[in-house]
N, C-alpha and C. Protein backbone atom coordinates (compact mmCIF):
# COMPACT_ATOMS: atom_id res chain seq x y z
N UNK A 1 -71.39 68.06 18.77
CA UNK A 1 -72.68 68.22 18.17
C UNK A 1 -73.66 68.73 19.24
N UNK A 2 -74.24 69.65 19.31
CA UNK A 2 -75.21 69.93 19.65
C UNK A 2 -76.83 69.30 19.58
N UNK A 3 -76.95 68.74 20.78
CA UNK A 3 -78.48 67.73 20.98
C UNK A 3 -79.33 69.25 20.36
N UNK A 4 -80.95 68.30 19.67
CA UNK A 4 -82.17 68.75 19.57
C UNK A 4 -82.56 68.53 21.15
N UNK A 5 -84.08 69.46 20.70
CA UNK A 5 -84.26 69.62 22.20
C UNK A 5 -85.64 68.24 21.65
N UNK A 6 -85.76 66.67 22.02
CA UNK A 6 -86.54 66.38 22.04
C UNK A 6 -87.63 66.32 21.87
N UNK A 7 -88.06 66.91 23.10
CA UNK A 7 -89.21 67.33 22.98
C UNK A 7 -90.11 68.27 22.38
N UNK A 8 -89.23 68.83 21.59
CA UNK A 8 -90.03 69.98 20.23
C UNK A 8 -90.26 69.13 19.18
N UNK A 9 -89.31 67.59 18.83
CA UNK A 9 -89.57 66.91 17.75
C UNK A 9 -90.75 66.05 17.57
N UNK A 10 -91.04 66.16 15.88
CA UNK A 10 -92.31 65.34 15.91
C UNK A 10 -91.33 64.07 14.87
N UNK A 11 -92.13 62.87 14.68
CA UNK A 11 -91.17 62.39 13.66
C UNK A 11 -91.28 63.19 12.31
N UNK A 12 -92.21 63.78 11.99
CA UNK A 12 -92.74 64.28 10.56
C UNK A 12 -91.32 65.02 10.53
N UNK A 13 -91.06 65.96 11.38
CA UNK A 13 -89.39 66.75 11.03
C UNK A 13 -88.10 66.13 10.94
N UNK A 14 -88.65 64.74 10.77
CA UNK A 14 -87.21 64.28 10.86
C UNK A 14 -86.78 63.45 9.99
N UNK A 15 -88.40 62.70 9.64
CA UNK A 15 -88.18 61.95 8.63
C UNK A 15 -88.58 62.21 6.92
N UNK A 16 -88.49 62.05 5.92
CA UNK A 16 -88.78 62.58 4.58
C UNK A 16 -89.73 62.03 4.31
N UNK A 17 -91.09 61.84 5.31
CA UNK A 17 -92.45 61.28 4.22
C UNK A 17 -93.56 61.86 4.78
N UNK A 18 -94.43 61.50 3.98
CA UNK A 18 -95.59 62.49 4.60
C UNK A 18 -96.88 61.97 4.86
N UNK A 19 -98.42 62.18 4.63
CA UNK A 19 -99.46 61.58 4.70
C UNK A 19 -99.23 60.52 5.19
N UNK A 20 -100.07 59.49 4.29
CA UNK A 20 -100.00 58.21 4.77
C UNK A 20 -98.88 57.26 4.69
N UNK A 21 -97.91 57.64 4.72
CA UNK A 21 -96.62 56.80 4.49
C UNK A 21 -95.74 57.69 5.75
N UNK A 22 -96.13 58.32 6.65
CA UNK A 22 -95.35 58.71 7.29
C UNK A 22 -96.19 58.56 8.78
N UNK A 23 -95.18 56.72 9.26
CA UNK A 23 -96.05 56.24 10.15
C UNK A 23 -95.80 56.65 11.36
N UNK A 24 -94.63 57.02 12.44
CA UNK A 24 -94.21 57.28 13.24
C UNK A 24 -94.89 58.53 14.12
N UNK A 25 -95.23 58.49 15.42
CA UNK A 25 -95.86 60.01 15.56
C UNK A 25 -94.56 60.94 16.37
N UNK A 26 -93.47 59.73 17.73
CA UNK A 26 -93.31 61.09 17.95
C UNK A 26 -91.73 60.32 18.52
N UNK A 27 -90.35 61.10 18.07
CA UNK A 27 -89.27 60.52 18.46
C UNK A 27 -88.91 60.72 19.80
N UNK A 28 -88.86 59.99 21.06
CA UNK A 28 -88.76 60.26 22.76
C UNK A 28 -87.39 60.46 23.26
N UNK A 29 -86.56 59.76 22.15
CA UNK A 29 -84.90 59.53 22.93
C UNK A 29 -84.16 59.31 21.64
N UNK A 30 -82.80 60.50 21.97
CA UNK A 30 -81.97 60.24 20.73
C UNK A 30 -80.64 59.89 20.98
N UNK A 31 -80.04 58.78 21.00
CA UNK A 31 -78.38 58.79 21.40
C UNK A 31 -77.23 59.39 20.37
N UNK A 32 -76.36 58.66 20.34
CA UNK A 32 -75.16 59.07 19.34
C UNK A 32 -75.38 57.86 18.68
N UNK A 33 -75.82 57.03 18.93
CA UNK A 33 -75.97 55.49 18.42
C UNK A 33 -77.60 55.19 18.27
N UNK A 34 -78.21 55.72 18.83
CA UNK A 34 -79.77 55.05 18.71
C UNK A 34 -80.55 56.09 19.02
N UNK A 35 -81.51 55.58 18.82
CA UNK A 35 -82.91 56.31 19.00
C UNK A 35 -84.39 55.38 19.26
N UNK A 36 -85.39 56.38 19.79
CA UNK A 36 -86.38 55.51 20.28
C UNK A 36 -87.70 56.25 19.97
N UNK A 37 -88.74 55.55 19.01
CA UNK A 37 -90.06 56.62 18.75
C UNK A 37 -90.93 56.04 19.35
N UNK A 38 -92.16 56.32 19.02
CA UNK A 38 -93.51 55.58 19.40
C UNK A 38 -94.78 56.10 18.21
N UNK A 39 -95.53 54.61 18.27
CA UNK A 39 -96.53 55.34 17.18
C UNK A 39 -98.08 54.54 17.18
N UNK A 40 -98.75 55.15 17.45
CA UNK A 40 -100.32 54.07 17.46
C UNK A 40 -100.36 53.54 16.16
N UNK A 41 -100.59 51.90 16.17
CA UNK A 41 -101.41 51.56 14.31
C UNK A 41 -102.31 51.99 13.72
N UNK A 42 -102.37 53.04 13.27
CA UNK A 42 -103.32 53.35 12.27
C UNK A 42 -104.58 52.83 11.80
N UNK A 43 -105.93 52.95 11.67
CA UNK A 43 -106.95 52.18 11.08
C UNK A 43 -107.43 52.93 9.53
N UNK A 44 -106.36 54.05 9.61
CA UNK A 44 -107.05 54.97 8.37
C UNK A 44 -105.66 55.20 7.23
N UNK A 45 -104.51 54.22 7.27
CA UNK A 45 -103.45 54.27 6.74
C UNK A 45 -103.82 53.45 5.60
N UNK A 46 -102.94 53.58 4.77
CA UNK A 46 -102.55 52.35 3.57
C UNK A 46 -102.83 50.60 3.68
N UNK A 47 -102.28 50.64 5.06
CA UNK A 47 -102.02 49.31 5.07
C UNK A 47 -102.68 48.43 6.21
N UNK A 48 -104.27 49.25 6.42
CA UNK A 48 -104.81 48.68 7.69
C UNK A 48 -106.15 47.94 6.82
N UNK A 49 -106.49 46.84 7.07
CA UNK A 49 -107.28 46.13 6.58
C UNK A 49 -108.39 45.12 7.66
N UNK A 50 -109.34 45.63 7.60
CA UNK A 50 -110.40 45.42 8.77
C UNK A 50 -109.79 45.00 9.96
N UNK A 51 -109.92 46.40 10.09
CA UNK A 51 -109.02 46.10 12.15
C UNK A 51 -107.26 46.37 11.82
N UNK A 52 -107.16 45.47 11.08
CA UNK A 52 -105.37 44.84 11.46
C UNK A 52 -104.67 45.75 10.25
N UNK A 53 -102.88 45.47 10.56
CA UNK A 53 -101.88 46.19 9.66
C UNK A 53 -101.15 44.40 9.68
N UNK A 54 -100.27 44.39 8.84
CA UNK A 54 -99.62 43.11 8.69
C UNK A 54 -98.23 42.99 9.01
N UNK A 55 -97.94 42.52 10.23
CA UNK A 55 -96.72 42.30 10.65
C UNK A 55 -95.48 42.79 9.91
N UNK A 56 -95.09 42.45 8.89
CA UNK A 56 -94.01 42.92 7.75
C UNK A 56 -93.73 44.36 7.78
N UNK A 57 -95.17 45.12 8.18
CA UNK A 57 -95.18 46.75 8.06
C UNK A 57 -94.19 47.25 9.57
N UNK A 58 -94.34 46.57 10.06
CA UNK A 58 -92.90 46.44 11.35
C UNK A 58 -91.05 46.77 10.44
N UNK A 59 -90.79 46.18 9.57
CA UNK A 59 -89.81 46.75 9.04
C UNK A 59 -89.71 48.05 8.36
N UNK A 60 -91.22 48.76 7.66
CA UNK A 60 -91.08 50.03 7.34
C UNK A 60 -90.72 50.82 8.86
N UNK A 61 -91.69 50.54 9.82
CA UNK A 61 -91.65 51.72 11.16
C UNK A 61 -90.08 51.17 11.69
N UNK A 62 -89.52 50.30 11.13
CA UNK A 62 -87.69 50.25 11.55
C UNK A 62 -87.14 51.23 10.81
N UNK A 63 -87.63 51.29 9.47
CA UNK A 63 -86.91 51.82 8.37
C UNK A 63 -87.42 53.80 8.64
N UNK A 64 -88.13 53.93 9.10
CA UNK A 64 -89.05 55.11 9.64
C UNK A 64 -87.90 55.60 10.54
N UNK A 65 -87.69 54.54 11.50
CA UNK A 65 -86.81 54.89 12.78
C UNK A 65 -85.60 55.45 12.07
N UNK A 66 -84.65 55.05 12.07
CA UNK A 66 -83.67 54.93 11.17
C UNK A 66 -83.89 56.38 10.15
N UNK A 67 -84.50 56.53 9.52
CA UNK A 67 -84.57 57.92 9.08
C UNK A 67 -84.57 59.06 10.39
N UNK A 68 -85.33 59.18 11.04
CA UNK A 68 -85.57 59.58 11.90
C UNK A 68 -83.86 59.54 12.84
N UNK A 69 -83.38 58.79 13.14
CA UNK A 69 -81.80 58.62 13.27
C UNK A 69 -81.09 59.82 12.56
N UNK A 70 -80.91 59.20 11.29
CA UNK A 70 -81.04 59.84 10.42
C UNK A 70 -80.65 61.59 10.55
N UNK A 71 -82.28 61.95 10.19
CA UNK A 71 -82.89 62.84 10.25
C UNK A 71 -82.30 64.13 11.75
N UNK A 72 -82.30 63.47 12.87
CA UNK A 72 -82.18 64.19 13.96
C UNK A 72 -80.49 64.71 14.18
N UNK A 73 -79.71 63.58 13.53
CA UNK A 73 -78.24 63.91 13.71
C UNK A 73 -77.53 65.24 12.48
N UNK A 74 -78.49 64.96 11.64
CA UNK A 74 -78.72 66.10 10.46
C UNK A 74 -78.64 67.36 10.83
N UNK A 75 -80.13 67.21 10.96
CA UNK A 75 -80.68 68.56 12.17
C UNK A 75 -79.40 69.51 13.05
N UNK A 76 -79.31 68.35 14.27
CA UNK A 76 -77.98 68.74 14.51
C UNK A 76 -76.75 69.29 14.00
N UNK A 77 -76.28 68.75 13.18
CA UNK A 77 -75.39 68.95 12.09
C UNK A 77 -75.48 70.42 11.52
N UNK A 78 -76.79 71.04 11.83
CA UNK A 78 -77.13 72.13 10.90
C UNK A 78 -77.42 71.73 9.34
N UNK A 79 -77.39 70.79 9.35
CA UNK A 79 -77.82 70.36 8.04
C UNK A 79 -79.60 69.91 7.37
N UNK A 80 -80.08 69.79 6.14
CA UNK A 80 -81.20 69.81 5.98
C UNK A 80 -81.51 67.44 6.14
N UNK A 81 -82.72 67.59 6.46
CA UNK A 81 -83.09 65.95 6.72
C UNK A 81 -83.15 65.97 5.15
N UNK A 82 -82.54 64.26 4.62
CA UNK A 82 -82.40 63.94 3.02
C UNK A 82 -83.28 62.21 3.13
N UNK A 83 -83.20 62.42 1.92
CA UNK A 83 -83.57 60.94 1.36
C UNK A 83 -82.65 60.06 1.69
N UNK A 84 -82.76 58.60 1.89
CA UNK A 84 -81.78 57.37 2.57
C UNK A 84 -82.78 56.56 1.95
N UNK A 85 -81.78 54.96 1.64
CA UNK A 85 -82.86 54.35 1.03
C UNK A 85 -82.45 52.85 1.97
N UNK A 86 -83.40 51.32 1.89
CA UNK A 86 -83.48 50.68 2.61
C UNK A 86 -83.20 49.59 1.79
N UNK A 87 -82.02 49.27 1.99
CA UNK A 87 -81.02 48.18 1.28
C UNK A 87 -81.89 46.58 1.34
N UNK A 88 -82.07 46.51 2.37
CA UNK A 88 -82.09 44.60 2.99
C UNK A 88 -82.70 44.46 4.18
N UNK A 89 -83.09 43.76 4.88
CA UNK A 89 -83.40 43.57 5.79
C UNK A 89 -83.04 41.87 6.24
N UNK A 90 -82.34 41.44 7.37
CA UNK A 90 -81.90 40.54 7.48
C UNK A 90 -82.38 40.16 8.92
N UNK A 91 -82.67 38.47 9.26
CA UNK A 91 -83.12 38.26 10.80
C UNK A 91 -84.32 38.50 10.98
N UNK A 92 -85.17 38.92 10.61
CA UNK A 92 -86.65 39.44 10.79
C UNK A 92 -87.38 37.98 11.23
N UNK A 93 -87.92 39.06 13.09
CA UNK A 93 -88.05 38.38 13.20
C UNK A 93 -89.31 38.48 14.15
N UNK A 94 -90.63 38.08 14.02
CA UNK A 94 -92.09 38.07 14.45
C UNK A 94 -92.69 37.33 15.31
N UNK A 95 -93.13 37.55 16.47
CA UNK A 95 -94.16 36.54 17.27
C UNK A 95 -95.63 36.94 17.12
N UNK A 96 -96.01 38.02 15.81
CA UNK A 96 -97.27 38.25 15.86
C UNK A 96 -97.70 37.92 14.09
N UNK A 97 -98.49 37.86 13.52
CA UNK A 97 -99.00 38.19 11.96
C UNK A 97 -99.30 39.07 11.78
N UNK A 98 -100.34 40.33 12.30
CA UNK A 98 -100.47 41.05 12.19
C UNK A 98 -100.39 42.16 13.85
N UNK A 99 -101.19 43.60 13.64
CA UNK A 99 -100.78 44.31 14.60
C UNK A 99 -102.37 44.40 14.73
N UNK A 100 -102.77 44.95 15.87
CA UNK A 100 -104.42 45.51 16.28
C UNK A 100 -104.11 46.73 16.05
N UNK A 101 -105.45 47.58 14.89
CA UNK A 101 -104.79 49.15 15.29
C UNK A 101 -105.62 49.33 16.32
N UNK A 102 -104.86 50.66 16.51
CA UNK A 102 -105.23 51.35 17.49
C UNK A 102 -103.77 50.78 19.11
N UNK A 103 -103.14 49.70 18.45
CA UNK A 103 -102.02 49.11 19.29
C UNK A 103 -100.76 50.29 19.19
N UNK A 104 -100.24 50.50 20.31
CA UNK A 104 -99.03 51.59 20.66
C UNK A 104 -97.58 50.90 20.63
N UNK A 105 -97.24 51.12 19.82
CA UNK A 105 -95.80 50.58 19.67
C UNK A 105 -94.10 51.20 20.31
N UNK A 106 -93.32 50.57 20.14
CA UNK A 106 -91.91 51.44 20.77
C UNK A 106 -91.45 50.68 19.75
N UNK A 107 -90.56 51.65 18.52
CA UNK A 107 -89.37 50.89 17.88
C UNK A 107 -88.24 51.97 18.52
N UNK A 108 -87.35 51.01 18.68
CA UNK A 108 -85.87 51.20 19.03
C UNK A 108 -84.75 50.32 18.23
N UNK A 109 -83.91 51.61 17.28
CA UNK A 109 -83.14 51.47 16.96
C UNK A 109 -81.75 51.88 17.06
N UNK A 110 -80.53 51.30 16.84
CA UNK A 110 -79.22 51.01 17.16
C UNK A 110 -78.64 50.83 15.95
N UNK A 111 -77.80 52.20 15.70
CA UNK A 111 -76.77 52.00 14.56
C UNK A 111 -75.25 50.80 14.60
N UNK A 112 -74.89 50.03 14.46
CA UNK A 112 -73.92 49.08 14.14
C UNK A 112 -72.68 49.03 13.79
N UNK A 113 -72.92 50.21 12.57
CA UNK A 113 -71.79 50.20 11.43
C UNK A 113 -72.08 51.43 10.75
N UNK A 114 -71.51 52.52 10.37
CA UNK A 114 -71.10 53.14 9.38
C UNK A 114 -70.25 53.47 8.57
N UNK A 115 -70.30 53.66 7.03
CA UNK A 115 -69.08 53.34 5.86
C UNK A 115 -69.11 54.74 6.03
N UNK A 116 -68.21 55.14 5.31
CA UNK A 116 -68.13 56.71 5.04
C UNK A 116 -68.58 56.75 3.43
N UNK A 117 -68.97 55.69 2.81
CA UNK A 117 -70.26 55.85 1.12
C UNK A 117 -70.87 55.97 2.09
N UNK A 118 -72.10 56.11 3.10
CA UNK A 118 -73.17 56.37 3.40
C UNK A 118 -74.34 55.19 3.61
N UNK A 119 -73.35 53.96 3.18
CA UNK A 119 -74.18 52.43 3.85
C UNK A 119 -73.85 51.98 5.09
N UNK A 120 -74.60 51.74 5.70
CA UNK A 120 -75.39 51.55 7.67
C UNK A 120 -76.00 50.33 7.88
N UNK A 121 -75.55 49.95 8.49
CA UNK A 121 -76.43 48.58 9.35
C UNK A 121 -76.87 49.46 10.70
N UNK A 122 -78.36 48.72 10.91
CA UNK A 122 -78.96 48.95 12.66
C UNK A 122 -79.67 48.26 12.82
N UNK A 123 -79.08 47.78 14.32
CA UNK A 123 -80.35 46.79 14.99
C UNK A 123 -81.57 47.38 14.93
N UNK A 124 -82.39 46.47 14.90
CA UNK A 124 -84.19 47.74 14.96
C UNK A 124 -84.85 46.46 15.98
N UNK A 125 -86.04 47.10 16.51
CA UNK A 125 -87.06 46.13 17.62
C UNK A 125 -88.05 46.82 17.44
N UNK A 126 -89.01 46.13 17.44
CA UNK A 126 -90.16 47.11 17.75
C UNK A 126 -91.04 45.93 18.96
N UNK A 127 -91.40 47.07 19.98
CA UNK A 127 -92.41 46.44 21.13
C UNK A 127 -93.76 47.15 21.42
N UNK A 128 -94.54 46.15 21.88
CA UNK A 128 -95.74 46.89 22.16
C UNK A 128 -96.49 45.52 23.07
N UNK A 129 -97.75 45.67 23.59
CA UNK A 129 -98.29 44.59 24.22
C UNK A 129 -98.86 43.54 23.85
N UNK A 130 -97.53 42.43 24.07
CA UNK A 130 -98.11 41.15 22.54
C UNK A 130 -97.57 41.45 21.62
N UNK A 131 -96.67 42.33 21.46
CA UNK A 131 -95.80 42.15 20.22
C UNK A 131 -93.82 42.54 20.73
N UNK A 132 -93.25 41.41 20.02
CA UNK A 132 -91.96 41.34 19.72
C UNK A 132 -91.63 41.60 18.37
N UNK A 133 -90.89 42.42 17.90
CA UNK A 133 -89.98 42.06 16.58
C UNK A 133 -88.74 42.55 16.57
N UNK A 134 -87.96 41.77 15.70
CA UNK A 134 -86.30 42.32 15.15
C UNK A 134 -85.83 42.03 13.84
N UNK A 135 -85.16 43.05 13.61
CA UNK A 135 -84.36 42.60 12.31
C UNK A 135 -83.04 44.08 12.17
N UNK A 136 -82.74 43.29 11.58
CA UNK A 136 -80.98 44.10 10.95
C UNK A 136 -81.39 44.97 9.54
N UNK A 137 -81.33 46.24 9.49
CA UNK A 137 -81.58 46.73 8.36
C UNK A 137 -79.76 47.30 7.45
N UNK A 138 -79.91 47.16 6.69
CA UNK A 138 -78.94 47.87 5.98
C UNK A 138 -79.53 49.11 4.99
N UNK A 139 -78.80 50.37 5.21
CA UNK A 139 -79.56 51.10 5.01
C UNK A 139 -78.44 52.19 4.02
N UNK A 140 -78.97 53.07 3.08
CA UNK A 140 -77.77 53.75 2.19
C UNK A 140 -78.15 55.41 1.95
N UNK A 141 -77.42 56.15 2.05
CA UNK A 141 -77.84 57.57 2.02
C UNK A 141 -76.87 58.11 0.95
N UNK A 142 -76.69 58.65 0.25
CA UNK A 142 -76.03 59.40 -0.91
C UNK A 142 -75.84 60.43 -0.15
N UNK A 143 -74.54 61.18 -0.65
CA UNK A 143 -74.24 62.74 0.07
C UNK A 143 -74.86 63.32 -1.16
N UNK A 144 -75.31 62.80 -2.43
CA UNK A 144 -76.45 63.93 -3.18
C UNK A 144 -76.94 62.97 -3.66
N UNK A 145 -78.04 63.20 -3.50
CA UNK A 145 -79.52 62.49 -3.78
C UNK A 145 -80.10 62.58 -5.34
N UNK A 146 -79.64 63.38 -5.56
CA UNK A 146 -79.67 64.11 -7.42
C UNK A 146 -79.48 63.13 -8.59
N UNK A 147 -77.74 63.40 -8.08
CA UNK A 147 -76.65 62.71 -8.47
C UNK A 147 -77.37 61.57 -8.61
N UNK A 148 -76.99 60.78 -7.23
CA UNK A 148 -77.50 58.91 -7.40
C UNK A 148 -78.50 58.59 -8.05
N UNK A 149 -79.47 59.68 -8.18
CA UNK A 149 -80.80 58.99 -8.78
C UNK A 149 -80.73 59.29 -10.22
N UNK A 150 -79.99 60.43 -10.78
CA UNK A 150 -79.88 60.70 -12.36
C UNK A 150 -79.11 59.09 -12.75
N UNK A 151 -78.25 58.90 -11.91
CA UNK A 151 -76.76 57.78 -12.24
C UNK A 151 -77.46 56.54 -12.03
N UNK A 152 -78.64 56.24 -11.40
CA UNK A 152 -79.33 54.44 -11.34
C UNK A 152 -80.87 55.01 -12.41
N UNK A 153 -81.27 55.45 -12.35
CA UNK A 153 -82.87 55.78 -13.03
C UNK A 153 -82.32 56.45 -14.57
């Protein structure tokens, strides 16, 4: 496989969301197994409420990562970035309630397991100053996105 060159990536190219649901700003490090972004909290997002975002929103920017995973091995691949969806989350685990925006975060995630259906476990963390978190995501990607969604909806 042929590496991206990093440093041309933003997360927006990697991951499938946009505006305000697309929290991540910029992916720094990509392995064969993991990856590592960074992203300031927001005060003008969805989910910022005088000053603060609410701890829990730590499993979307896992689930962010993880696309972004995702997304970059795609790329590579020569292939186009797709929809993946976010099974469970297991272990979650917080030393803060909420986040300060304007606070700079590092999530780093670590793939585990892959099925060849397209369901994934990854460790996820996210750090920043005064903040710890973890949890185990299980995560599911369809090889057509069409398909799965005509066949459950």
């Amino acid at each position: 496989m042929q590496p991206l060159a990093i440093e041309e990536m933003t997360a927006e190219e990697l991951v499938p969301h946009s505006g305000d649901m697309s929290l991540l700003d910029t992916v720094v490090a990509v392995g064969e197994e993991t990856l590592t972004a960074k992203l300031r909290v927001r005060d003008d997002g969805i989910f910022a409420r005088d000053g603060r975002v609410p701890a829990y929103v730590g499993i979307e920017y896992m689930a962010q990562a993880v696309a972004a995973f995702s997304g970059y091995h795609a790329r590579a691949r020569g292939e186009a970035v797709r929809l993946g969806f976010l099974l469970g989350t297991r272990k979650f685990n917080s030393n803060i309630d909420s986040y300060q925006c304007g606070d700079e975060l590092t999530v780093e995630v670590e793939r585990l397991l892959q099925a060849e259906n397209g369901m994934a476990t990854f460790e996820c963390r996210v750090s920043g100053a005064g903040v710890q978190q973890a949890a185990r995501l299980n995560v599911y990607q369809p090889d057509n996105i069409e398909a799965y969604l005509k066949e459950k909806f």
